[in-house]
Protein backbone atom coordinates (compact mmCIF):
# COMPACT_ATOMS: atom_id res chain seq x y z
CA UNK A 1 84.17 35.40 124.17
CA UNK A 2 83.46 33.07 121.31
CA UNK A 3 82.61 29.28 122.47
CA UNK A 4 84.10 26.33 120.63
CA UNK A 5 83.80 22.43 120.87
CA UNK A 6 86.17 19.91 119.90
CA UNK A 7 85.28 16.52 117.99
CA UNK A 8 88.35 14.78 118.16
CA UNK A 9 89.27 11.54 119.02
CA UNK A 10 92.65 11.47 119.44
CA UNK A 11 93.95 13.17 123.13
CA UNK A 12 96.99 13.91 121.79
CA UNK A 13 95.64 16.48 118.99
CA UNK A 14 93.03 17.29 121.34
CA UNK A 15 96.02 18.94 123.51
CA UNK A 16 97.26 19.93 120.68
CA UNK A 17 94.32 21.64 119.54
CA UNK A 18 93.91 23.59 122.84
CA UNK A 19 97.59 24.32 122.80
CA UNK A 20 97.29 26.16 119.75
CA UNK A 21 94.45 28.01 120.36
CA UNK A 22 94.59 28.79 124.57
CA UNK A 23 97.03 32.07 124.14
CA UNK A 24 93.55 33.74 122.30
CA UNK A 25 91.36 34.82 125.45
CA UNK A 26 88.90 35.77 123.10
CA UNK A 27 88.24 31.56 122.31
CA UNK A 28 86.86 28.91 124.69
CA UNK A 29 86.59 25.54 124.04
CA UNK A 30 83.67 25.07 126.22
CA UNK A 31 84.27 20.82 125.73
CA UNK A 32 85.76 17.93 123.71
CA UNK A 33 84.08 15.16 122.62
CA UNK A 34 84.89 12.05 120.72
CA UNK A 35 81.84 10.73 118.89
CA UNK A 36 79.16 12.55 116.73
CA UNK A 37 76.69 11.85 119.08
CA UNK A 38 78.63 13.83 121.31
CA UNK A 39 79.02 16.26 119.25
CA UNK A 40 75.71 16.82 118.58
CA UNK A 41 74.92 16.60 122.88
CA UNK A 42 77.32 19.42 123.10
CA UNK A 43 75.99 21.67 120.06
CA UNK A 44 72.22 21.13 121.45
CA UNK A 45 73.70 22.16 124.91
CA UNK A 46 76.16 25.13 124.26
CA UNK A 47 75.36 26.69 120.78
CA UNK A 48 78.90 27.10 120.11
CA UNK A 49 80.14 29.66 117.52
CA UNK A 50 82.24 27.48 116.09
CA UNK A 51 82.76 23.25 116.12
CA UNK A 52 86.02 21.94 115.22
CA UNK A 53 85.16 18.61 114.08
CA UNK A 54 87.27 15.93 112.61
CA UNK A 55 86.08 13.45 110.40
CA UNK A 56 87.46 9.91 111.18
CA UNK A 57 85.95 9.97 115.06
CA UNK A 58 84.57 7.33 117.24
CA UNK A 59 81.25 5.41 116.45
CA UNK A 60 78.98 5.04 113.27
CA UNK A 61 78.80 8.63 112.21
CA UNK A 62 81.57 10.21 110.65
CA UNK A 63 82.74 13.92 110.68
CA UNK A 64 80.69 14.71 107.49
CA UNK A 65 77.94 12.61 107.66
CA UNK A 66 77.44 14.60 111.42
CA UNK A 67 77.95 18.62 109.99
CA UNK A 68 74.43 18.66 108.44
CA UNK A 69 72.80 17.53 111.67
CA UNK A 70 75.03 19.85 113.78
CA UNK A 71 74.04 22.41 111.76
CA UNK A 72 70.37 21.42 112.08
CA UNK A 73 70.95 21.69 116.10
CA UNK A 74 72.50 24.85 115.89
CA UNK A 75 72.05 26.70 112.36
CA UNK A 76 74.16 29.73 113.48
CA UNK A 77 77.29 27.66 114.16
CA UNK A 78 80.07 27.50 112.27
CA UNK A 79 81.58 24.25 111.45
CA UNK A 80 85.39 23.71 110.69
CA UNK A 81 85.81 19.98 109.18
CA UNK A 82 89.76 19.69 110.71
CA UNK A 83 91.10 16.31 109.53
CA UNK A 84 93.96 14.40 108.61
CA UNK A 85 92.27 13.05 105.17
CA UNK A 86 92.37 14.95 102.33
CA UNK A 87 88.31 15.93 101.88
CA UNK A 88 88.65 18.94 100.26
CA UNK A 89 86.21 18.67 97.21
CA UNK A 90 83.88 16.57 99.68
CA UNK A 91 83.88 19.13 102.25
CA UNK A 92 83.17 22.07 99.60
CA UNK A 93 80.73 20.16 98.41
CA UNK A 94 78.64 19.76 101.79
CA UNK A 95 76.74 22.93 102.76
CA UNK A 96 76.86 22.46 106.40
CA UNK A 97 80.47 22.38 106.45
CA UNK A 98 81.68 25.79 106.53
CA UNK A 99 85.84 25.55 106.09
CA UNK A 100 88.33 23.03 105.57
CA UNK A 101 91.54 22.58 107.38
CA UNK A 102 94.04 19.41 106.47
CA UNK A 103 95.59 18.52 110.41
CA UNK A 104 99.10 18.65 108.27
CA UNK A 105 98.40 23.05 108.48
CA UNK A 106 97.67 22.93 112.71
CA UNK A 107 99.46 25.77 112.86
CA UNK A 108 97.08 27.80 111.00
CA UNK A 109 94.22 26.43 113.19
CA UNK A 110 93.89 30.27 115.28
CA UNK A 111 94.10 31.80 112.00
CA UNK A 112 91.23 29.93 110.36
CA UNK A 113 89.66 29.62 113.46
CA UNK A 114 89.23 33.62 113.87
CA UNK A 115 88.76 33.98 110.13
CA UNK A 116 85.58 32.15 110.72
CA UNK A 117 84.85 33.82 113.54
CA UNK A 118 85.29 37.39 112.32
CA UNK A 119 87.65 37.75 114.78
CA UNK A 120 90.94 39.82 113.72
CA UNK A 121 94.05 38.33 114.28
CA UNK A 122 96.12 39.68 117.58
């Protein structure tokens, strides 16, 4: 089982987000937060494999400005920056971020999702 945490927040593409990825049993999105600082709570708390982590979230840090210092909680995390901005070259251009996913492609969320993962798809 592979542990994930969502930084999101919007409730609507939260559900959305566990929607599309709930029919893998091999994923568990162990929470959801909506800030960075909860993001980073989480990542201390469950060393997730993977964080799904938007940019434009709640409070003073943003998505990208918060991947270096989840990544410093948890080095062996995997970070997904899943947004609805196009931050492409920024997002290459930040180590801690590990892929980049436009919210316009949610339907290849499980696919990235287990590509990062190592996890075949079903």
């Amino acid at each position: 089982m592979k542990n994930l945490v969502a930084v999101e927040d919007d409730e609507d593409m939260r559900l959305l987000i566990r929607m599309r990825l709930q029919s893998d049993d091999r994923l568990d999105i162990v929470t959801e937060v909506a800030t960075a600082a909860g993001a980073l709570e989480a990542t201390r708390a469950h060393r997730p494999d993977l964080v799904i982590l938007d940019h434009f979230i709640q409070g003073e840090i943003m998505g990208l400005q918060a991947a270096p210092l989840l990544k410093a909680a948890s080095p062996t995390t995997k970070i997904l920056l899943f947004t609805d901005h196009d931050l492409s070259v920024e997002a290459a251009r930040e180590p801690a971020i590990d892929a980049y996913l436009p919210k316009s492609r949610l339907r290849d969320l499980p696919h990235n999702v287990r590509s990062l993962l190592l996890l075949p798809d079903p």
